[in-house]
N, C-alpha and C. Protein backbone atom coordinates (compact mmCIF):
# COMPACT_ATOMS: atom_id res chain seq x y z
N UNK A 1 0.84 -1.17 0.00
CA UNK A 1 0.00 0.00 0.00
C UNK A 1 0.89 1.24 0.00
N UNK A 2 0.45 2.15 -0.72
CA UNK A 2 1.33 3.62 -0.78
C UNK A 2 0.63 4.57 0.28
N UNK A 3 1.25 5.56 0.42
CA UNK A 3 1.45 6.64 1.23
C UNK A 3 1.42 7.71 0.86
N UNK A 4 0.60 9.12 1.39
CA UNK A 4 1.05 10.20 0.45
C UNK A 4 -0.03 11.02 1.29
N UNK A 5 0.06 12.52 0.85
CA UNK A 5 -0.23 13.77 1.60
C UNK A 5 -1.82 14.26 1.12
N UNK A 6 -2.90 14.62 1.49
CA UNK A 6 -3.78 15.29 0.12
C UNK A 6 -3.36 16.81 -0.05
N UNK A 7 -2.84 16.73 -0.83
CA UNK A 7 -2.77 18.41 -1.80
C UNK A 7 -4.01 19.42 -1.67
N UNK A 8 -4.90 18.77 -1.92
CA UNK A 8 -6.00 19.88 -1.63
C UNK A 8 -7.37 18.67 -2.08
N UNK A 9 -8.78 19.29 -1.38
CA UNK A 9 -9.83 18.48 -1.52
C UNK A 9 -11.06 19.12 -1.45
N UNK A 10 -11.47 19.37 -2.56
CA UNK A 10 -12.83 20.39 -2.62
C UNK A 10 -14.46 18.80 -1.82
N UNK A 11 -14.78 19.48 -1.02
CA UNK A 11 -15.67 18.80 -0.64
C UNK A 11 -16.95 18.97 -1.02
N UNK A 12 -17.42 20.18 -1.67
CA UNK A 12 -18.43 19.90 -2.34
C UNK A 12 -19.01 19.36 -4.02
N UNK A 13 -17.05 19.18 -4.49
CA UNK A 13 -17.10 18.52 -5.89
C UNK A 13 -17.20 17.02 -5.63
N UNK A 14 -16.65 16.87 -4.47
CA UNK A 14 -15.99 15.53 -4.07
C UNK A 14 -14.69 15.10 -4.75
N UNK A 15 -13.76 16.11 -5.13
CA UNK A 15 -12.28 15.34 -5.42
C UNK A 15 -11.37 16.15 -4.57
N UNK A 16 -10.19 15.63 -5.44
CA UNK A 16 -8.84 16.29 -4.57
C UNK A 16 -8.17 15.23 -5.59
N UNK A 17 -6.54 15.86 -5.09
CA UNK A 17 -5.57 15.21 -5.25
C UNK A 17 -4.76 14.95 -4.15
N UNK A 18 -3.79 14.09 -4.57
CA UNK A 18 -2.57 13.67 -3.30
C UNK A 18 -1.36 13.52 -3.79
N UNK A 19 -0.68 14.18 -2.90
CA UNK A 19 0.76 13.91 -3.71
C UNK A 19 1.27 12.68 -2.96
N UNK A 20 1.75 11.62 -3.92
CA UNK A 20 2.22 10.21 -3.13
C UNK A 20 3.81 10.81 -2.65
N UNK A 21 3.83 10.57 -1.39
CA UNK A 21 5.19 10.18 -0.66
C UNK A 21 6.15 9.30 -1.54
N UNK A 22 6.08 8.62 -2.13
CA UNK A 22 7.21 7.86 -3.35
C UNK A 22 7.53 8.78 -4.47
N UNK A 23 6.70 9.96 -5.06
CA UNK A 23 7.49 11.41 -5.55
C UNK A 23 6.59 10.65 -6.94
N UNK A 24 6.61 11.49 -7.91
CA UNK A 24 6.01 11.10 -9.35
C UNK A 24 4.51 12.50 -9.70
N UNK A 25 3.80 11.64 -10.14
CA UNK A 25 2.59 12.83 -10.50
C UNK A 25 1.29 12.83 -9.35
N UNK A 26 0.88 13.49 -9.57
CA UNK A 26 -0.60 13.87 -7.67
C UNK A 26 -0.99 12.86 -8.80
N UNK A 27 -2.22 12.22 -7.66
CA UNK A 27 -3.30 11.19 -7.63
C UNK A 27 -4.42 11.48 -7.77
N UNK A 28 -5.30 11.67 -8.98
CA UNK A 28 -6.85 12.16 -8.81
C UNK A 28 -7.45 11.48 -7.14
N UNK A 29 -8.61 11.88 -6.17
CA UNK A 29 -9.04 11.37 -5.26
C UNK A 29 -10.41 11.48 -5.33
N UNK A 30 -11.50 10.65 -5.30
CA UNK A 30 -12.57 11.14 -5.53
C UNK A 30 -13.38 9.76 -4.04
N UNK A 31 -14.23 11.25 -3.52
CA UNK A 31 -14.99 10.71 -2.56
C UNK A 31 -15.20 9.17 -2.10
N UNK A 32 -15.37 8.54 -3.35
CA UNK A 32 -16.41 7.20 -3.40
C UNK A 32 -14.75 6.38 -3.23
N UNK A 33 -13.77 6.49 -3.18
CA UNK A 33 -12.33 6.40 -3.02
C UNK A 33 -11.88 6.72 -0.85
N UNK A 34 -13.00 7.08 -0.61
CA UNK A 34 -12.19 6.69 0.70
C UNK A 34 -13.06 6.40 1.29
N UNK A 35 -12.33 5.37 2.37
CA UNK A 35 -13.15 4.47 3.49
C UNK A 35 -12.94 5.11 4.78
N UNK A 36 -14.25 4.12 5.59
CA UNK A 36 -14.24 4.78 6.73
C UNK A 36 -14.66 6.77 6.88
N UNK A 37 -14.72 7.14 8.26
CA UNK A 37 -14.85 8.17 8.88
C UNK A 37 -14.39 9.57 8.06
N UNK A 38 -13.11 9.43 7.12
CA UNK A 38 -12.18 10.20 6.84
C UNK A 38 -13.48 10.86 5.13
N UNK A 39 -14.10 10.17 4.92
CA UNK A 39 -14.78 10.53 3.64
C UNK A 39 -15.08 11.70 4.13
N UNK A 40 -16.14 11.72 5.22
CA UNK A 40 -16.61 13.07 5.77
C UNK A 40 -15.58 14.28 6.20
N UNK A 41 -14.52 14.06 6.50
CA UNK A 41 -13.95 14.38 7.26
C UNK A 41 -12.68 15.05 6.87
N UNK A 42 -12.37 14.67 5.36
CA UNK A 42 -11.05 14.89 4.54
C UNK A 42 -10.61 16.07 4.73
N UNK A 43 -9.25 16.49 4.77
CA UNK A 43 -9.58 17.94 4.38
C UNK A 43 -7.10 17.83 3.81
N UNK A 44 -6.91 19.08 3.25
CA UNK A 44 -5.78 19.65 3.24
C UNK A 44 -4.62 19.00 4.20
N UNK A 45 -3.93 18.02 3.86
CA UNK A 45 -2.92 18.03 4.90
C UNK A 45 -3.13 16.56 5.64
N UNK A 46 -4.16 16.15 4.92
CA UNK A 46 -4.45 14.61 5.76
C UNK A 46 -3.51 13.87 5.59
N UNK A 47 -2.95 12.64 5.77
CA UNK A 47 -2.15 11.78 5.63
C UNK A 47 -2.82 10.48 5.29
N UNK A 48 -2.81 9.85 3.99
CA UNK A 48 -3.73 8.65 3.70
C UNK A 48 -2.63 7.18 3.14
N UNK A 49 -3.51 6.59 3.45
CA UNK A 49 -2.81 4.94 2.91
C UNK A 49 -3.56 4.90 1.77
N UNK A 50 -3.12 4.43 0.21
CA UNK A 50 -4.02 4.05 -0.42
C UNK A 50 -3.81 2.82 -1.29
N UNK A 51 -4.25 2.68 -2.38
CA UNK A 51 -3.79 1.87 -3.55
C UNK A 51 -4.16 2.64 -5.32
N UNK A 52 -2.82 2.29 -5.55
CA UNK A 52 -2.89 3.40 -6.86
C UNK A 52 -3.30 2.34 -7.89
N UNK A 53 -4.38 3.17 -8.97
CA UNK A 53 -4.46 2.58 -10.24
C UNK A 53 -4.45 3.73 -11.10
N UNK A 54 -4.47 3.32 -12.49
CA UNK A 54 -4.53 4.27 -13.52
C UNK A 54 -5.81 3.52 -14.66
N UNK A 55 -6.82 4.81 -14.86
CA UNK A 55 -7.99 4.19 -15.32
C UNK A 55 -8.10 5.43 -16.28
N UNK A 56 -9.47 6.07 -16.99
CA UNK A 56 -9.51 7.37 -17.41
C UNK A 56 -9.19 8.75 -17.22
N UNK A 57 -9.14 8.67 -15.72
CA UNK A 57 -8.72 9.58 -15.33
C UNK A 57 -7.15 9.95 -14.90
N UNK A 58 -6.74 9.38 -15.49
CA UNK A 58 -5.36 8.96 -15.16
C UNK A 58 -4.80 8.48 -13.69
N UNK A 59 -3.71 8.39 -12.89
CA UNK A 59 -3.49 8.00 -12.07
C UNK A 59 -4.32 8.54 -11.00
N UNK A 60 -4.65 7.74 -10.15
CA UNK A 60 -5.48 7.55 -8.90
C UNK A 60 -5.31 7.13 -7.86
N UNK A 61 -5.39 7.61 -6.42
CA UNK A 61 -5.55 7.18 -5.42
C UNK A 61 -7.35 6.03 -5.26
N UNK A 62 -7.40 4.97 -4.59
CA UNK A 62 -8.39 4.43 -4.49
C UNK A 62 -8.11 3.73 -3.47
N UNK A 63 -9.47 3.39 -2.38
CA UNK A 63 -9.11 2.55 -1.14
C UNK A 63 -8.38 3.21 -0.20
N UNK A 64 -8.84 4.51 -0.18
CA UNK A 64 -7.88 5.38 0.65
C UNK A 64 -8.71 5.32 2.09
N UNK A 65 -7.39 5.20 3.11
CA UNK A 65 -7.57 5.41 4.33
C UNK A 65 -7.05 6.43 5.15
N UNK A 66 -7.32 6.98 6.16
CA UNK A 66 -6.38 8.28 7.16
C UNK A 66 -5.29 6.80 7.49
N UNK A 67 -3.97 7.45 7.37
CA UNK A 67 -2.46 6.48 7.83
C UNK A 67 -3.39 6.11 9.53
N UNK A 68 -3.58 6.98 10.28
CA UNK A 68 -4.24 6.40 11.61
C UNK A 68 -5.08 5.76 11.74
N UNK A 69 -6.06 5.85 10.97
CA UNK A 69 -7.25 5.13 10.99
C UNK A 69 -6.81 3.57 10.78
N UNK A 70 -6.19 3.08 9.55
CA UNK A 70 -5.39 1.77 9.12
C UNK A 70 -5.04 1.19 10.35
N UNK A 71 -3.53 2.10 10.83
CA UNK A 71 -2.95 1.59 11.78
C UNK A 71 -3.57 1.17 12.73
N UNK A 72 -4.39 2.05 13.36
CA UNK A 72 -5.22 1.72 14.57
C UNK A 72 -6.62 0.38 14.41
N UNK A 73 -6.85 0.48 13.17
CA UNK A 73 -7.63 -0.85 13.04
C UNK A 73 -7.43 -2.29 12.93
N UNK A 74 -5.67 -1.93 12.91
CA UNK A 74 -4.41 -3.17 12.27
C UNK A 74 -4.72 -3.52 13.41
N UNK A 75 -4.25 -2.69 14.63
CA UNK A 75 -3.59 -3.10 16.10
C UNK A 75 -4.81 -3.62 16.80
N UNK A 76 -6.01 -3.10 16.61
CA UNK A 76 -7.11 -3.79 16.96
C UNK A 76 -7.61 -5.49 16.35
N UNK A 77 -7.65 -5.16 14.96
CA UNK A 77 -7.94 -6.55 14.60
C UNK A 77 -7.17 -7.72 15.50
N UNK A 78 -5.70 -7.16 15.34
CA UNK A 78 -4.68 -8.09 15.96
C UNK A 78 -4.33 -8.85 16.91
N UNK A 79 -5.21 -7.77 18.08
CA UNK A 79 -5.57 -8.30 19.66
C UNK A 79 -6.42 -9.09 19.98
């Protein structure tokens, strides 16, 4: 799973981009693309886990999570 910052996220279009932490081109992000709490909640500066594809819109973040949210659900499942 990759790693990366959101650049910016208009919430009433429902997108954004993200710049991935591994360096290359931002990630289209679109609403229906993140799980959990963080959909509502997105904003400038979040920190997300995701999985990249490239479809029409060119490269994409999809399956995106807040990096905390993941972690903290890892450490739970685990116990």
């Amino acid at each position: 799973m990759a790693s990366g910052t959101v650049k910016w996220f208009d919430p009433t279009s429902g997108y954004g981009y993200v710049v991935p932490d591994a360096g290359g081109q931002d990630l289209y992000l679109h609403r229906v693309s993140i799980a959990g709490r963080l959909r509502k909640t997105i904003a400038t500066g979040d920190r997300l886990e995701f999985e990249t594809r490239t479809d029409g819109v060119g490269p994409e973040a999809v399956n995106a999570f807040a990096a905390a949210e993941l972690r903290a659900g890892s450490a739970t499942s685990s116990c």
